[in-house]
Protein backbone atom coordinates (compact mmCIF):
# COMPACT_ATOMS: atom_id res chain seq x y z
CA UNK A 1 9.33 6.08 21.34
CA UNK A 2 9.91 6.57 25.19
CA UNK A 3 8.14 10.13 26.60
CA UNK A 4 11.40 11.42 26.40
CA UNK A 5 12.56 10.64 23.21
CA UNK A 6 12.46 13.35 20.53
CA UNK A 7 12.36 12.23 16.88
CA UNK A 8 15.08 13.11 14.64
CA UNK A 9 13.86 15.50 12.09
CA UNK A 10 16.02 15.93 8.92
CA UNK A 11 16.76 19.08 7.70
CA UNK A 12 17.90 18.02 4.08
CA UNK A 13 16.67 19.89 1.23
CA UNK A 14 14.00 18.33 -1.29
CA UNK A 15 10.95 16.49 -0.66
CA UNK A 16 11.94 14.91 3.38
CA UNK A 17 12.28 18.41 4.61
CA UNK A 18 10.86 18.47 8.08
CA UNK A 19 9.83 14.42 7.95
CA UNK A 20 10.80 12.66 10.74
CA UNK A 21 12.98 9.48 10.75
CA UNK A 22 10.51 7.44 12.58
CA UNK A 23 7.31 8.71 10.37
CA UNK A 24 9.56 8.02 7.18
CA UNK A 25 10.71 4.45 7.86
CA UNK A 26 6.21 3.46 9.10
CA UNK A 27 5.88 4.74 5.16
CA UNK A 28 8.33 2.64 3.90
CA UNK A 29 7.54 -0.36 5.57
CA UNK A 30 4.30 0.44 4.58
CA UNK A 31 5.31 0.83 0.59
CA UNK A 32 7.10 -2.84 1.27
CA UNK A 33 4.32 -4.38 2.61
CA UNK A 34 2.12 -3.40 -0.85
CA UNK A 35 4.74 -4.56 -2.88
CA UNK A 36 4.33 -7.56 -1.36
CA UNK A 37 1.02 -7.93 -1.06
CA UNK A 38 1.23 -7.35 -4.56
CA UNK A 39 3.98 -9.67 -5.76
CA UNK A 40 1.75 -12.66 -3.68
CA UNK A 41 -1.12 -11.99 -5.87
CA UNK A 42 0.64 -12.31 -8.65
CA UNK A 43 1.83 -15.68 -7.87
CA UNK A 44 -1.61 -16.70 -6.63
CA UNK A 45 -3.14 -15.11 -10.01
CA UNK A 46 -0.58 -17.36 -12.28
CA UNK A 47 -0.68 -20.49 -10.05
CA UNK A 48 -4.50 -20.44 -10.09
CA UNK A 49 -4.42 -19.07 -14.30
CA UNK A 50 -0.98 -20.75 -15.96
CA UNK A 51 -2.40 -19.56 -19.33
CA UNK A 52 -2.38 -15.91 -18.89
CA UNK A 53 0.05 -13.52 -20.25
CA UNK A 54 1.59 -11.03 -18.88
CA UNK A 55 -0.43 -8.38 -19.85
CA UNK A 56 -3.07 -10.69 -18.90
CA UNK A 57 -2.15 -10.02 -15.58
CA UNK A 58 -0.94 -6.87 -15.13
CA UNK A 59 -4.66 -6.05 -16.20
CA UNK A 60 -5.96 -8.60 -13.61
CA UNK A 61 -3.52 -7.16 -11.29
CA UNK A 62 -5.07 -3.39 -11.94
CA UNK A 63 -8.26 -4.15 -11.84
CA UNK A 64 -8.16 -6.08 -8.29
CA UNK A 65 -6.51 -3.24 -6.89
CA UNK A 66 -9.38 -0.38 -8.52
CA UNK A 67 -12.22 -3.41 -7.58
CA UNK A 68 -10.40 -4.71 -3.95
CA UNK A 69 -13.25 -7.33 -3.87
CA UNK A 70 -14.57 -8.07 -0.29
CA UNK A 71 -13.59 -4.16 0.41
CA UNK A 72 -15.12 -2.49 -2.01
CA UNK A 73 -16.03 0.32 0.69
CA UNK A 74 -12.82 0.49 2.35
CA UNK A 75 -11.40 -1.66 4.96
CA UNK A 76 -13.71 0.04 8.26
CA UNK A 77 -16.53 -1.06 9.03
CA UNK A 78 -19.73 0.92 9.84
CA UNK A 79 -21.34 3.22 7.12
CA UNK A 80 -19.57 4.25 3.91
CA UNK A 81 -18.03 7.70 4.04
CA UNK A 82 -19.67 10.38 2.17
CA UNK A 83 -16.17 12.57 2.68
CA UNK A 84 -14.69 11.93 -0.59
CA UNK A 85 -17.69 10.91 -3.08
């Protein structure tokens, strides 16, 4: 967005009231990129386990997401924050 540019601000009623165009569509790309994050380890999680079921891996699915192994502090680095414990 130039210096100029203002961002479009809807003025709808219900939950966008106020939201901006611009912050709006960085949430929905970002809601697309989890669901496909998501739909990859799914095919990883079958590829590498043809005998589960699918409950089987909707429970694998879950608990990778709670777990998030290799990030179990968040993705930052430098000291766990006390902000939310």
């Amino acid at each position: 967005m130039s210096a100029t540019a203002r961002p479009v601000i809807r003025r709808g009623r219900g939950y966008d009231h106020g939201v901006t165009d611009d912050a709006a569509a960085r949430l929905r790309a970002a809601l697309e990129l989890h669901d496909l994050g998501e739909r990859m380890l799914r095919q990883r999680l079958r590829r590498e386990h043809p005998q589960m079921t699918d409950t089987d891996l909707d429970h694998a699915v879950r608990a990778w997401l709670r777990e998030r192994p290799g990030a179990e502090h968040g993705d930052a680095v430098g000291p766990r924050s006390t902000r939310f414990a």
